[in-house]
Structures are given as C-alpha cells and as structure tokens.
PDB file of N, CA and C in Angstrom:
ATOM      1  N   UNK A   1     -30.442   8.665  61.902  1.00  0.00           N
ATOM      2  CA  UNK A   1     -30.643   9.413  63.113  1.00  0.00           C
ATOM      3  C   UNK A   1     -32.128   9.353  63.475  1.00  0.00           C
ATOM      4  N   UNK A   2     -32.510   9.079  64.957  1.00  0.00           N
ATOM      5  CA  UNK A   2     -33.738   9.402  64.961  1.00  0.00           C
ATOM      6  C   UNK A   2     -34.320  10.445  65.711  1.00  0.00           C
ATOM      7  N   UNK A   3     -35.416  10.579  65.175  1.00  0.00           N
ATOM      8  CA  UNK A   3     -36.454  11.438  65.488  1.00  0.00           C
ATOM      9  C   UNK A   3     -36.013  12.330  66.815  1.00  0.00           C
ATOM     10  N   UNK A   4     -35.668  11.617  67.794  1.00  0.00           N
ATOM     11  CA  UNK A   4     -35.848  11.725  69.326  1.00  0.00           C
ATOM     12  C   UNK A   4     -35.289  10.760  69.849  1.00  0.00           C
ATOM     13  N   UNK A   5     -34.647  11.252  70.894  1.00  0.00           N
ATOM     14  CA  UNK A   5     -33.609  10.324  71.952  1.00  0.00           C
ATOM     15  C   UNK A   5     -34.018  10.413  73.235  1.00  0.00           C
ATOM     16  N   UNK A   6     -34.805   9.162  74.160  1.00  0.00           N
ATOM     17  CA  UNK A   6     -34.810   9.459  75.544  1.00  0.00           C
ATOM     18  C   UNK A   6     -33.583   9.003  76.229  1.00  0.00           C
ATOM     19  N   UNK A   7     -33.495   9.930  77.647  1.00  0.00           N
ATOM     20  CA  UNK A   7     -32.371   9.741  78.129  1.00  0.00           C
ATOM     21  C   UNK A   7     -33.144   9.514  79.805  1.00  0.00           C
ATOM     22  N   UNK A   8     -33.111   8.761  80.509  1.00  0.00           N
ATOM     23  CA  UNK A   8     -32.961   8.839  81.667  1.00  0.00           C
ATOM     24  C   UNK A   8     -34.640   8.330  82.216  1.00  0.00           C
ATOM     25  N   UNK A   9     -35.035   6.869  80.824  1.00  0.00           N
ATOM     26  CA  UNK A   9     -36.158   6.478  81.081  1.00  0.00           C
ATOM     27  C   UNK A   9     -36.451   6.325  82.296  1.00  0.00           C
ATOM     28  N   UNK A  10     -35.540   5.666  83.249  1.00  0.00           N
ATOM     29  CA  UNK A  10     -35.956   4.787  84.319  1.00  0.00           C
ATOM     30  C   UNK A  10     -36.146   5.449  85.513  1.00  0.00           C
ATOM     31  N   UNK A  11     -36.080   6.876  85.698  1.00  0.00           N
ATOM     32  CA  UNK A  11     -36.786   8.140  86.535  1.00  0.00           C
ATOM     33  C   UNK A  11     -37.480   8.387  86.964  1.00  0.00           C
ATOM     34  N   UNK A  12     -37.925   8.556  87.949  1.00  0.00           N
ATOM     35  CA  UNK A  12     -39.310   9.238  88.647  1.00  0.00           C
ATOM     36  C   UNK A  12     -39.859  10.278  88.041  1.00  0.00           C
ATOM     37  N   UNK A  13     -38.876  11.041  87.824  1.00  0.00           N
ATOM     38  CA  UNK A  13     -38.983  12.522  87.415  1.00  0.00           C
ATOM     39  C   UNK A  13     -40.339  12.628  86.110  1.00  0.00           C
ATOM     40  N   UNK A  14     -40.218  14.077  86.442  1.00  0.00           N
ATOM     41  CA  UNK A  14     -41.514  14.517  85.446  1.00  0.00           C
ATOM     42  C   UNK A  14     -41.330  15.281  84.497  1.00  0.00           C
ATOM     43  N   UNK A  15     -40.030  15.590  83.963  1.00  0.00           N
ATOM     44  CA  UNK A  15     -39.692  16.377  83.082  1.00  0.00           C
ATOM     45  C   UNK A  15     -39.342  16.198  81.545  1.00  0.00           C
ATOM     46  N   UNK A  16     -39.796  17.083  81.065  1.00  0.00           N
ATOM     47  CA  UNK A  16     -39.419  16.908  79.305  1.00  0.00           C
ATOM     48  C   UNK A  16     -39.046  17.825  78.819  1.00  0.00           C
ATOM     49  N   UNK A  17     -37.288  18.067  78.122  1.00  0.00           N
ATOM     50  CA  UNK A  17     -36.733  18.761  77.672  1.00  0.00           C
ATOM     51  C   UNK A  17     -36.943  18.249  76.016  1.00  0.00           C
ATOM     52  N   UNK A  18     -37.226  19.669  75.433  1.00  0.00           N
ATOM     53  CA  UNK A  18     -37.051  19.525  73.919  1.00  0.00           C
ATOM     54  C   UNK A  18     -35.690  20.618  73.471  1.00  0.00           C
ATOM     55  N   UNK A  19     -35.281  20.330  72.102  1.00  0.00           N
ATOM     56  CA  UNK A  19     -34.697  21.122  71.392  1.00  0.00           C
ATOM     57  C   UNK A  19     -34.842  21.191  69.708  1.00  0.00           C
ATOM     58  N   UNK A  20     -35.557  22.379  69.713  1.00  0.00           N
ATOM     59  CA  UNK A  20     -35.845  22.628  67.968  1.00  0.00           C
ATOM     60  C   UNK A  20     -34.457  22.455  67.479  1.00  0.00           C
ATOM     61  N   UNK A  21     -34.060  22.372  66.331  1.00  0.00           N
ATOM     62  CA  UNK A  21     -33.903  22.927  65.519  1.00  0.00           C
ATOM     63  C   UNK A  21     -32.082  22.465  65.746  1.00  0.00           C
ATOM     64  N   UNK A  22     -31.953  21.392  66.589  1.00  0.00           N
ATOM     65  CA  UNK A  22     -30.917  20.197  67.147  1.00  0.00           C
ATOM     66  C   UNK A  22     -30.012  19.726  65.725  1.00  0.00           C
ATOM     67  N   UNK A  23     -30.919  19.743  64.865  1.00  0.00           N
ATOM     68  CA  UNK A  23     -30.275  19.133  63.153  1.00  0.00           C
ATOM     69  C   UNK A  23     -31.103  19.503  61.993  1.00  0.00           C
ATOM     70  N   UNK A  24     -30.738  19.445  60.978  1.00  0.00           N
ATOM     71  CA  UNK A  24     -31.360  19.551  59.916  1.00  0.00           C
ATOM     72  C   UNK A  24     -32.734  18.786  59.300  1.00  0.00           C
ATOM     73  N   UNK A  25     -32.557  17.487  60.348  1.00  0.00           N
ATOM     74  CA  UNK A  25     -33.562  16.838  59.095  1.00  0.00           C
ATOM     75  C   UNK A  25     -34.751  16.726  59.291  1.00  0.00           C
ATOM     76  N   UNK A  26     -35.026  16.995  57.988  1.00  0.00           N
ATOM     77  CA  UNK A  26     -36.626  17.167  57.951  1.00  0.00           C
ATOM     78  C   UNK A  26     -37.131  15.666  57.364  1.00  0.00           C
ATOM     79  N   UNK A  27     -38.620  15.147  57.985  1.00  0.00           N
ATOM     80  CA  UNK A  27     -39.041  14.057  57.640  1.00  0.00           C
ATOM     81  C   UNK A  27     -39.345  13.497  56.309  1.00  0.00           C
ATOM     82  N   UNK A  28     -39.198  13.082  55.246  1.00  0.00           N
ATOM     83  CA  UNK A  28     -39.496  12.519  53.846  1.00  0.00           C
ATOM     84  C   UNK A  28     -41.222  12.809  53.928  1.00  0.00           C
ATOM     85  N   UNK A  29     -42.001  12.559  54.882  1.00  0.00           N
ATOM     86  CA  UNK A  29     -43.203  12.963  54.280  1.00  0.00           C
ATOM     87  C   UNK A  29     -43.799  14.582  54.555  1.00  0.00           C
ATOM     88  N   UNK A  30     -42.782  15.258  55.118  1.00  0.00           N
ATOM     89  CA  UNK A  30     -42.522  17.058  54.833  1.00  0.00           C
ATOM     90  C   UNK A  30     -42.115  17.553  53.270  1.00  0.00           C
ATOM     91  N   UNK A  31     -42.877  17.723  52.684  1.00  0.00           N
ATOM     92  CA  UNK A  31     -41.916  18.509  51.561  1.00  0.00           C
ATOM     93  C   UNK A  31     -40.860  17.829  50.993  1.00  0.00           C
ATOM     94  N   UNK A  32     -41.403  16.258  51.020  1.00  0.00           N
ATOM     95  CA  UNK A  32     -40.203  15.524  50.135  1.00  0.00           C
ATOM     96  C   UNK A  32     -38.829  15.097  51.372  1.00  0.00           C
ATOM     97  N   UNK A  33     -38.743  15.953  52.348  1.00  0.00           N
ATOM     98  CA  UNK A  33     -37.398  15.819  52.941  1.00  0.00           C
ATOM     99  C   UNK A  33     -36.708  16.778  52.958  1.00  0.00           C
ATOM    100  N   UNK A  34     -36.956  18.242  52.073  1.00  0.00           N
ATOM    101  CA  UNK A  34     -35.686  18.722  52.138  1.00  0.00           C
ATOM    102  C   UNK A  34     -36.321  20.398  51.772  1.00  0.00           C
ATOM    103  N   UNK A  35     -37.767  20.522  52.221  1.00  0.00           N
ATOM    104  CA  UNK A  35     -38.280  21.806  52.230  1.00  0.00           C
ATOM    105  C   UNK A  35     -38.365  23.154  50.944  1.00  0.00           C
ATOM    106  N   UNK A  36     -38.100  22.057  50.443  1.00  0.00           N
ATOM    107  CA  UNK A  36     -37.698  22.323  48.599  1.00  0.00           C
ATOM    108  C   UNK A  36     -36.170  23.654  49.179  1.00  0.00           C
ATOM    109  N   UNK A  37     -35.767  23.450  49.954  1.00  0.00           N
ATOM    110  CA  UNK A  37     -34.234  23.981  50.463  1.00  0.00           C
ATOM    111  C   UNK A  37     -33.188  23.549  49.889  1.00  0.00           C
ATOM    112  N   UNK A  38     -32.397  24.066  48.904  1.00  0.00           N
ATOM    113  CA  UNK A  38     -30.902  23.590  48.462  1.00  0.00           C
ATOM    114  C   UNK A  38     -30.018  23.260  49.557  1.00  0.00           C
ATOM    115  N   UNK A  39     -29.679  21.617  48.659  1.00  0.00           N
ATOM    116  CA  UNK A  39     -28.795  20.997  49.551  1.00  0.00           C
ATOM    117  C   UNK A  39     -27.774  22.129  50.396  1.00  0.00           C
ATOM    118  N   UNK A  40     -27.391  22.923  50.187  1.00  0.00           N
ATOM    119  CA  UNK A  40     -26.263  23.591  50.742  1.00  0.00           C
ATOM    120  C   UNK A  40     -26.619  24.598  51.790  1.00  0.00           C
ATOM    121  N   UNK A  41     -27.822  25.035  51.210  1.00  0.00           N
ATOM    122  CA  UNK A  41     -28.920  25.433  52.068  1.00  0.00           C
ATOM    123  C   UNK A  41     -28.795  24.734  53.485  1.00  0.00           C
ATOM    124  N   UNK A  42     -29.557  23.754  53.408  1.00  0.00           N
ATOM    125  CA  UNK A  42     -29.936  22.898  54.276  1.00  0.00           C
ATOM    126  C   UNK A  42     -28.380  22.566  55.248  1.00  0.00           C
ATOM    127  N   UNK A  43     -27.741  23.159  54.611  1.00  0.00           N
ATOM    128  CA  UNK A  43     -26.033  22.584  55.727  1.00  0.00           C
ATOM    129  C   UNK A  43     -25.819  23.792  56.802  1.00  0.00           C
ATOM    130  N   UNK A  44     -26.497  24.785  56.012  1.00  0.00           N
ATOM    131  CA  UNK A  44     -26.048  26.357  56.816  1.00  0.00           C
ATOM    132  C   UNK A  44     -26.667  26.252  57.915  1.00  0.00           C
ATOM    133  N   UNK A  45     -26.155  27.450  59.131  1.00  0.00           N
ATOM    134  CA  UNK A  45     -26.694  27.965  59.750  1.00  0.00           C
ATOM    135  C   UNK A  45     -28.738  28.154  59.969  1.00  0.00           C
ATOM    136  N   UNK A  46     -28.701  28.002  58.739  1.00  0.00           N
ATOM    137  CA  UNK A  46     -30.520  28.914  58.273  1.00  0.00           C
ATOM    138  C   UNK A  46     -31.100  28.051  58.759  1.00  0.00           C
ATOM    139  N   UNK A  47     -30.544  26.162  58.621  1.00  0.00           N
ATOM    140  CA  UNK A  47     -31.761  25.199  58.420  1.00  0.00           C
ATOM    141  C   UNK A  47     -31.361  24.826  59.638  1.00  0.00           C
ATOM    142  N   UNK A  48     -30.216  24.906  60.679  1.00  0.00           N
ATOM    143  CA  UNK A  48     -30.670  24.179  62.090  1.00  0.00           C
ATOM    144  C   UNK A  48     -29.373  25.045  62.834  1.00  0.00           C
ATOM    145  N   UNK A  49     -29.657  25.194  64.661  1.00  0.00           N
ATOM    146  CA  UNK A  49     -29.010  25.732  65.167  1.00  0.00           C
ATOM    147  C   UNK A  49     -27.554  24.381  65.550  1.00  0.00           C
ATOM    148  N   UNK A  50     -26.354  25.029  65.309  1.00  0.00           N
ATOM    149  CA  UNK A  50     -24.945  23.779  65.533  1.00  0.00           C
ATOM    150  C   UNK A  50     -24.652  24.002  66.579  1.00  0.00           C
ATOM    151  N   UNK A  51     -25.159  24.485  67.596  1.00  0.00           N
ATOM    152  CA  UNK A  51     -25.074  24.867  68.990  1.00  0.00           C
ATOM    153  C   UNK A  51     -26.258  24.300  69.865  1.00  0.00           C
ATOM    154  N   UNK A  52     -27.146  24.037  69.359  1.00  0.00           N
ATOM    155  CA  UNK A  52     -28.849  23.260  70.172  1.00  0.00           C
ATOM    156  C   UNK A  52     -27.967  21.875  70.992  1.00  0.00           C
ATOM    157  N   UNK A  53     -27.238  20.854  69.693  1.00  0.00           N
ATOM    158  CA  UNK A  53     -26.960  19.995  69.641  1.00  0.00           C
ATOM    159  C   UNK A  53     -26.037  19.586  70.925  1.00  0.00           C
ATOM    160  N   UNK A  54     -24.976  20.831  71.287  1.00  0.00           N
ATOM    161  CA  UNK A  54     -24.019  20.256  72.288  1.00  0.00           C
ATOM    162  C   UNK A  54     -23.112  19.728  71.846  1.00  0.00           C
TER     163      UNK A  54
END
C-alpha cells in the first residue's frame, strides 16, 4: 500500500484533501514499523479510524 494516492492529477483545481489515520501503517523507519504496538493492537480501533477509509 502506499503512502498516498492522488486522484484527479490532471485538474486545475487547487485543493488538497488529507485523511489521518485512513490505515494502520506505520513506516519501518518509525519505531521499527509497528510503534512498539501489539500486533493485535495495531488491528483495533486504537491504531486507525475503519471509517476515514470509505
């Protein structure tokens, strides 16, 4: 998965929508990857919103 997805390069427009917290993953050079957070941890609710996503 990456980082960030543009949608709708070829636009005039001037706008930039973000969303925190879209998935879980954290980058390998954060804290290893995984926020020293138990795997199961990291599935819940706590580590990303399952609703950001759509």
């Amino acid at each position: 998965m990456s980082a960030f997805h543009i949608m709708g390069a070829d636009r005039p427009g001037r706008c930039l929508v973000t969303c925190d917290h879209a998935s879980n993953r954290v980058p390998p050079d954060v804290c290893g990857g995984d926020l020293d957070i138990a795997p199961e941890d990291m599935a819940r609710h706590i580590a990303w919103d399952v609703g950001a996503r759509g």
